[in-house]
Protein backbone atom coordinates (compact mmCIF):
# COMPACT_ATOMS: atom_id res chain seq x y z
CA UNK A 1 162.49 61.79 -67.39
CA UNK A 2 166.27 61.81 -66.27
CA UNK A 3 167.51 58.76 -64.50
CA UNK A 4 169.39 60.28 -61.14
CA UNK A 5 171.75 56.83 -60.43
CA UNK A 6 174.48 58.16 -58.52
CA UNK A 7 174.22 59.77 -54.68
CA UNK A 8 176.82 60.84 -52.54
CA UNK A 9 176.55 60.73 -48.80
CA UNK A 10 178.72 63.22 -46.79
CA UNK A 11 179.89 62.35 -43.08
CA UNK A 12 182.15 64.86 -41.10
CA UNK A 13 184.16 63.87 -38.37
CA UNK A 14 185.78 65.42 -35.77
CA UNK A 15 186.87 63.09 -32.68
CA UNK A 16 183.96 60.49 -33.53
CA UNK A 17 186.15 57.38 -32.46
CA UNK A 18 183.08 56.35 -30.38
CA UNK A 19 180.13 56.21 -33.46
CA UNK A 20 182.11 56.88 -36.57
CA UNK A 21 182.45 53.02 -37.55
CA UNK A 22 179.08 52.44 -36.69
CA UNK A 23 177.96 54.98 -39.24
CA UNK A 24 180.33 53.98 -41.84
CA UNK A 25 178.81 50.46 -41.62
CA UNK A 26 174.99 52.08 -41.91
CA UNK A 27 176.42 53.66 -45.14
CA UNK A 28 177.90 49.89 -46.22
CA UNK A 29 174.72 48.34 -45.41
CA UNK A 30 172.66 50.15 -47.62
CA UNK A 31 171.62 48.10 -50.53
CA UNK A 32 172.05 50.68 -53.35
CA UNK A 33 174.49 50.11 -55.22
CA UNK A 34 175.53 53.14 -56.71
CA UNK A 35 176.66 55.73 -54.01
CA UNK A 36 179.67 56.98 -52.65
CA UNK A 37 180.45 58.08 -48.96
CA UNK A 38 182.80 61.48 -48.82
CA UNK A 39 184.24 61.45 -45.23
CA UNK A 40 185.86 64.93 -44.33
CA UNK A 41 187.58 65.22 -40.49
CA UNK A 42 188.81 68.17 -39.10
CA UNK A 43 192.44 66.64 -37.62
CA UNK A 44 190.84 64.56 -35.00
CA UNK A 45 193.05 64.16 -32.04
CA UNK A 46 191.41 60.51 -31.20
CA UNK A 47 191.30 56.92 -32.76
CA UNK A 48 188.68 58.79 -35.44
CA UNK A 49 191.72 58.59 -38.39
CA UNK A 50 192.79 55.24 -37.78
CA UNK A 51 189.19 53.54 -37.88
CA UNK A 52 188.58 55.38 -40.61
CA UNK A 53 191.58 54.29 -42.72
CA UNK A 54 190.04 50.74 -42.13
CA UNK A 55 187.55 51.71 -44.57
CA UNK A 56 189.31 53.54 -47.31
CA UNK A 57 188.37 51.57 -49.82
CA UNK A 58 184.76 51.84 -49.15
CA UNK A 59 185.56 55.63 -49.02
CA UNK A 60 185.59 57.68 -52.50
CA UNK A 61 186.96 60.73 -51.41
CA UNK A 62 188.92 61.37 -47.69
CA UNK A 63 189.61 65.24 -46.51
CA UNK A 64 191.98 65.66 -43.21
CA UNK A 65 192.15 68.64 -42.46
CA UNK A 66 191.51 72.11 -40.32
CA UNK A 67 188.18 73.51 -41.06
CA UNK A 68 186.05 75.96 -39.58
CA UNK A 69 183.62 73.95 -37.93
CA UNK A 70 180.95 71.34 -39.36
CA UNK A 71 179.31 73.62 -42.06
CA UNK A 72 182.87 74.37 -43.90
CA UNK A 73 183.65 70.65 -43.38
CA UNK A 74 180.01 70.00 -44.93
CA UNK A 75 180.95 72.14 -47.85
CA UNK A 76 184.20 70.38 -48.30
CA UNK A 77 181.93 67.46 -49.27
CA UNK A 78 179.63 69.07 -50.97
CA UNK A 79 181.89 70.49 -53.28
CA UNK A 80 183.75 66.78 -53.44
CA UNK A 81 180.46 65.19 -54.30
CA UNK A 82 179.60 63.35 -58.02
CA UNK A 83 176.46 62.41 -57.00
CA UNK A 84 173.35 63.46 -58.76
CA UNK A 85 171.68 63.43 -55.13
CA UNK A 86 173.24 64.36 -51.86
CA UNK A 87 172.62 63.11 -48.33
CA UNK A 88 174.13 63.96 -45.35
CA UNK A 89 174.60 60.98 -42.48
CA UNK A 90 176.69 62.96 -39.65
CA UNK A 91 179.50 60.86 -37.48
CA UNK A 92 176.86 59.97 -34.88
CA UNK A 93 173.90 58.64 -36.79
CA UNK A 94 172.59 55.89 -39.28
CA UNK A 95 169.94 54.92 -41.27
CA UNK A 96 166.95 53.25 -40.30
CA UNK A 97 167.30 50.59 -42.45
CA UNK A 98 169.33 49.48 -45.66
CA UNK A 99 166.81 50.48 -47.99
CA UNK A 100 166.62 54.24 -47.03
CA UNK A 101 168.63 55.20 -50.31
CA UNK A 102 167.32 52.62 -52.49
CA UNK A 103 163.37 54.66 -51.42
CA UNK A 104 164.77 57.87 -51.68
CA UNK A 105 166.18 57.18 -54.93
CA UNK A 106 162.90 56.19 -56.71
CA UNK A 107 161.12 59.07 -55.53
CA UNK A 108 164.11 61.28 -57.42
CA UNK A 109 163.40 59.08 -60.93
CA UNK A 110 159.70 59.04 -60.65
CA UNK A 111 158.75 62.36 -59.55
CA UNK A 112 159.93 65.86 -61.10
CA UNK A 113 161.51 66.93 -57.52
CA UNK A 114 164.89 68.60 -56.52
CA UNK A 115 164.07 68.05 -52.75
CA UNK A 116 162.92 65.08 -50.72
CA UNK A 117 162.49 65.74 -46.59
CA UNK A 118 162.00 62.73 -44.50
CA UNK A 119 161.11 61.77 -40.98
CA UNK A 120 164.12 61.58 -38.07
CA UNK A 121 164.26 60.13 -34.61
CA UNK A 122 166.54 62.40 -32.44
CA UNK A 123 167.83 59.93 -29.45
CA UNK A 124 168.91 61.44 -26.07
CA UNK A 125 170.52 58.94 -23.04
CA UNK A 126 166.81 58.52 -21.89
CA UNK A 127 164.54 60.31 -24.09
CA UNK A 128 163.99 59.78 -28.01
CA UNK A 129 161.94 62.48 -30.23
CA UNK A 130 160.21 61.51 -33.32
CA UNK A 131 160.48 64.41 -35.90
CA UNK A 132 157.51 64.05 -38.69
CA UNK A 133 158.57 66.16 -41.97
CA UNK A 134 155.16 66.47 -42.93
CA UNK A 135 154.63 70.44 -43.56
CA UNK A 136 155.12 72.08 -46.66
CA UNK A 137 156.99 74.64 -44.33
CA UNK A 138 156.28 77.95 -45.05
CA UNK A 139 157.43 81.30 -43.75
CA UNK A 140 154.90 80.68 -41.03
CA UNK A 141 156.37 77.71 -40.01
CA UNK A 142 159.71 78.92 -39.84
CA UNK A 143 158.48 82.05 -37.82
CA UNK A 144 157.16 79.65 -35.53
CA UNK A 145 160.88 77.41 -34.55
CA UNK A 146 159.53 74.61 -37.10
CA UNK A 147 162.05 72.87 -39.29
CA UNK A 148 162.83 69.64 -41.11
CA UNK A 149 166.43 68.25 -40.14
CA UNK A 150 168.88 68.89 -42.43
CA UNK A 151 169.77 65.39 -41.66
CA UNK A 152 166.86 64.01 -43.43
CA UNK A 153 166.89 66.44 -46.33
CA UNK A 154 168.04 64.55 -49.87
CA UNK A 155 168.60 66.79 -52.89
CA UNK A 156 169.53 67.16 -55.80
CA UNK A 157 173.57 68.41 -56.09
CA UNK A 158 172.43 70.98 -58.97
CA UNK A 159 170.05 73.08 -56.38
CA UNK A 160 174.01 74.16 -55.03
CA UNK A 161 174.24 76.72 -58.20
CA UNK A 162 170.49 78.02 -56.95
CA UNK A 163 170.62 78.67 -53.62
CA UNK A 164 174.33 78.60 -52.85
CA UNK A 165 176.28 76.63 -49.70
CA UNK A 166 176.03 76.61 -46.09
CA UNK A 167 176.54 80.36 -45.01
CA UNK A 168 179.51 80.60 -42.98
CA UNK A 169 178.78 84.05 -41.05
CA UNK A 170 175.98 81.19 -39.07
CA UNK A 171 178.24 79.11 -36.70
CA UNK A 172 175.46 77.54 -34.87
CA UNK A 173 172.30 77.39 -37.27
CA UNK A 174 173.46 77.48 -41.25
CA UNK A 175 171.50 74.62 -41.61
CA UNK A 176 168.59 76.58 -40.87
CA UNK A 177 169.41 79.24 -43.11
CA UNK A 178 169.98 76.84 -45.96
CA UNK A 179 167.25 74.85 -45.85
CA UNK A 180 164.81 78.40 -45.52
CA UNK A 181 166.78 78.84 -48.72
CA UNK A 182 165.65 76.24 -50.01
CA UNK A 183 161.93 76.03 -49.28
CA UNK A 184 161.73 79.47 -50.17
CA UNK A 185 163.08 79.38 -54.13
CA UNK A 186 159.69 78.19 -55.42
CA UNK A 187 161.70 77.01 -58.76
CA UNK A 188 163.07 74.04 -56.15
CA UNK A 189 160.12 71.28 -55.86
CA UNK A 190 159.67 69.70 -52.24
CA UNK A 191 158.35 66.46 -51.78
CA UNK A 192 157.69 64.75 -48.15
CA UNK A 193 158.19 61.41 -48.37
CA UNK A 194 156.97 59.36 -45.33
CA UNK A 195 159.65 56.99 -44.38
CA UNK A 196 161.57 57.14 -41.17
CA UNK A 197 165.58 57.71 -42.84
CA UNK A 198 167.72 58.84 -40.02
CA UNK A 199 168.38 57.79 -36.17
CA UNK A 200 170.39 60.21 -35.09
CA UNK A 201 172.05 61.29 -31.62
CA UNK A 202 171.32 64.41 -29.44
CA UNK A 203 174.33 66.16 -28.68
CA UNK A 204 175.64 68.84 -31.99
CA UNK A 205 177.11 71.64 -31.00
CA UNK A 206 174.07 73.65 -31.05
CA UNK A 207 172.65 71.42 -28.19
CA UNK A 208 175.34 70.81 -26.17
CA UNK A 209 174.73 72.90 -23.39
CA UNK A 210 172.15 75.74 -22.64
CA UNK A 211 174.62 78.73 -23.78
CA UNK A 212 174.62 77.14 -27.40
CA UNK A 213 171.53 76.61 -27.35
CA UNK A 214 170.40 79.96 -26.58
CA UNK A 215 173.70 81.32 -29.21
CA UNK A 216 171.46 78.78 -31.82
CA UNK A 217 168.05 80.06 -31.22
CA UNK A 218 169.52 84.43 -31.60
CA UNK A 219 171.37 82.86 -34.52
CA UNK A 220 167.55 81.75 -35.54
CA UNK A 221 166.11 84.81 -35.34
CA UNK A 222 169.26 86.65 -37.79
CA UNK A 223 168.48 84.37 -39.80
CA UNK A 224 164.73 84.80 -40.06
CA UNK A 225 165.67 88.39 -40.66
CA UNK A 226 168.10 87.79 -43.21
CA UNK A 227 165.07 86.02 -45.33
CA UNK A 228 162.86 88.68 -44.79
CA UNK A 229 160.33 86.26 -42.38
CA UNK A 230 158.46 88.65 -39.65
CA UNK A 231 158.43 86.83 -36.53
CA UNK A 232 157.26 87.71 -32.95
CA UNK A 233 159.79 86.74 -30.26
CA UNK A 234 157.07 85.22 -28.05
CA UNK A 235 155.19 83.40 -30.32
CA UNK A 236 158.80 81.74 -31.73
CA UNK A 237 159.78 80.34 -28.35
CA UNK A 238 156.34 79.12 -27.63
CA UNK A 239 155.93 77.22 -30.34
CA UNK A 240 159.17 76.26 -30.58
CA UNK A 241 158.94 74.67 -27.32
CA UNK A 242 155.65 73.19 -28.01
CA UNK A 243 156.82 71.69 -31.06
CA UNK A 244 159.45 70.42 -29.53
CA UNK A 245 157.60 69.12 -26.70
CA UNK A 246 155.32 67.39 -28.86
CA UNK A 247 157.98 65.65 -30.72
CA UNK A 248 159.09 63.13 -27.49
CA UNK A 249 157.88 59.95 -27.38
């Protein structure tokens, strides 16, 4: 079986001065020694640049520049990456521990998988849900609002050629469409892996206020048609709340 050594870890910034360092440091602290962290900013107008120049050399490869919002910067990195695995850790979050990618990376050489999806705690200022991965998430599932967090998604950089990049026409929810992408090629192999990878913060752009929220969630439902996934309108924002209701510790 192929040894996968190598995994890249994209981060996009964009005015982060507050939690980029911190995340940087997450990526440092991880004791797997063979990964590299592409860090691609859209021109932040903060301190973002200059704490980031701090860690250059920790930093293979450094895009400033316009882009057209988080999923263009995320394929910026993607397209960067010399990893056989990617990861995403965004500007605001962190792993759980140091040995997230060390895990991760022996479930890549010991199982024939292209995809590993992990559990996530999403923190608010006084509230904290704990997303569990475990679903083999079917069309059902996505009919139904329920999806794995891109941020705790691993694969493997080949499964690009498959299934293609984030989709651009989506400014709110390509990570939705690209991960239904994903789940639904049945030549890609899913495996849930039950370890707690990411701590990451409430507050993207598609929850920032209720407007994006409800731009996110008719962005949702495009994108369910797009796939071909018959949903009922209802049903989707029951469950959808439900699951997310269930999900707060």
């Amino acid at each position: 079986m192929k040894n996968y050594k190598k995994i890249s870890v994209v981060t996009v910034t964009k005015n982060s001065q507050m939690t980029v360092e911190s995340t940087i440091k997450s990526f440092i602290s991880q004791d797997y020694k063979n990964k590299e962290l592409i860090l691609v900013d859209g021109k932040s107008l903060d301190k973002t640049i200059s704490i980031v120049n701090k860690y250059k050399n920790i930093i293979s490869k450094l895009i400033i520049e316009k882009d057209k919002g988080i999923y263009d910067a995320l394929n910026k990195g993607f397209k960067c990456a010399n990893g056989d695995i990617i990861g995403i850790l965004h500007s605001d979050d962190r792993y759980n521990n140091k040995e997230v990618l060390t895990k991760v990376m022996k479930i890549f050489n010991n199982e024939k998988v292209s995809l590993v999806h992990t559990n996530v705690d999403i923190k608010y200022k006084k509230l904290k849900r704990k997303f569990n991965s475990k679903n083999q998430f079917k069309n059902d599932d996505f009919s139904k609002g329920l999806m794995p967090p891109h941020t705790g998604i691993f694969f493997k950089r080949k499964i690009l050629n498959q299934i293609g990049y984030f989709d651009l026409n989506f400014k709110y929810s390509a990570d939705i469409d690209f991960i239904i992408r994903c789940f639904k090629k049945k030549k890609i192999k899913k495996k849930y892996y039950n370890i707690k990878s990411i701590i990451m913060l409430s507050g993207g752009k598609s929850t920032k206020n209720f407007i994006n929220i409800i731009k996110q969630n008719i962005e949702w439902l495009r994108i369910l048609n797009k796939n071909k996934i018959k949903y009922n309108l209802i049903i989707f924002l029951f469950f959808k709340f439900m699951n997310r209701l269930s999900q707060i510790i």
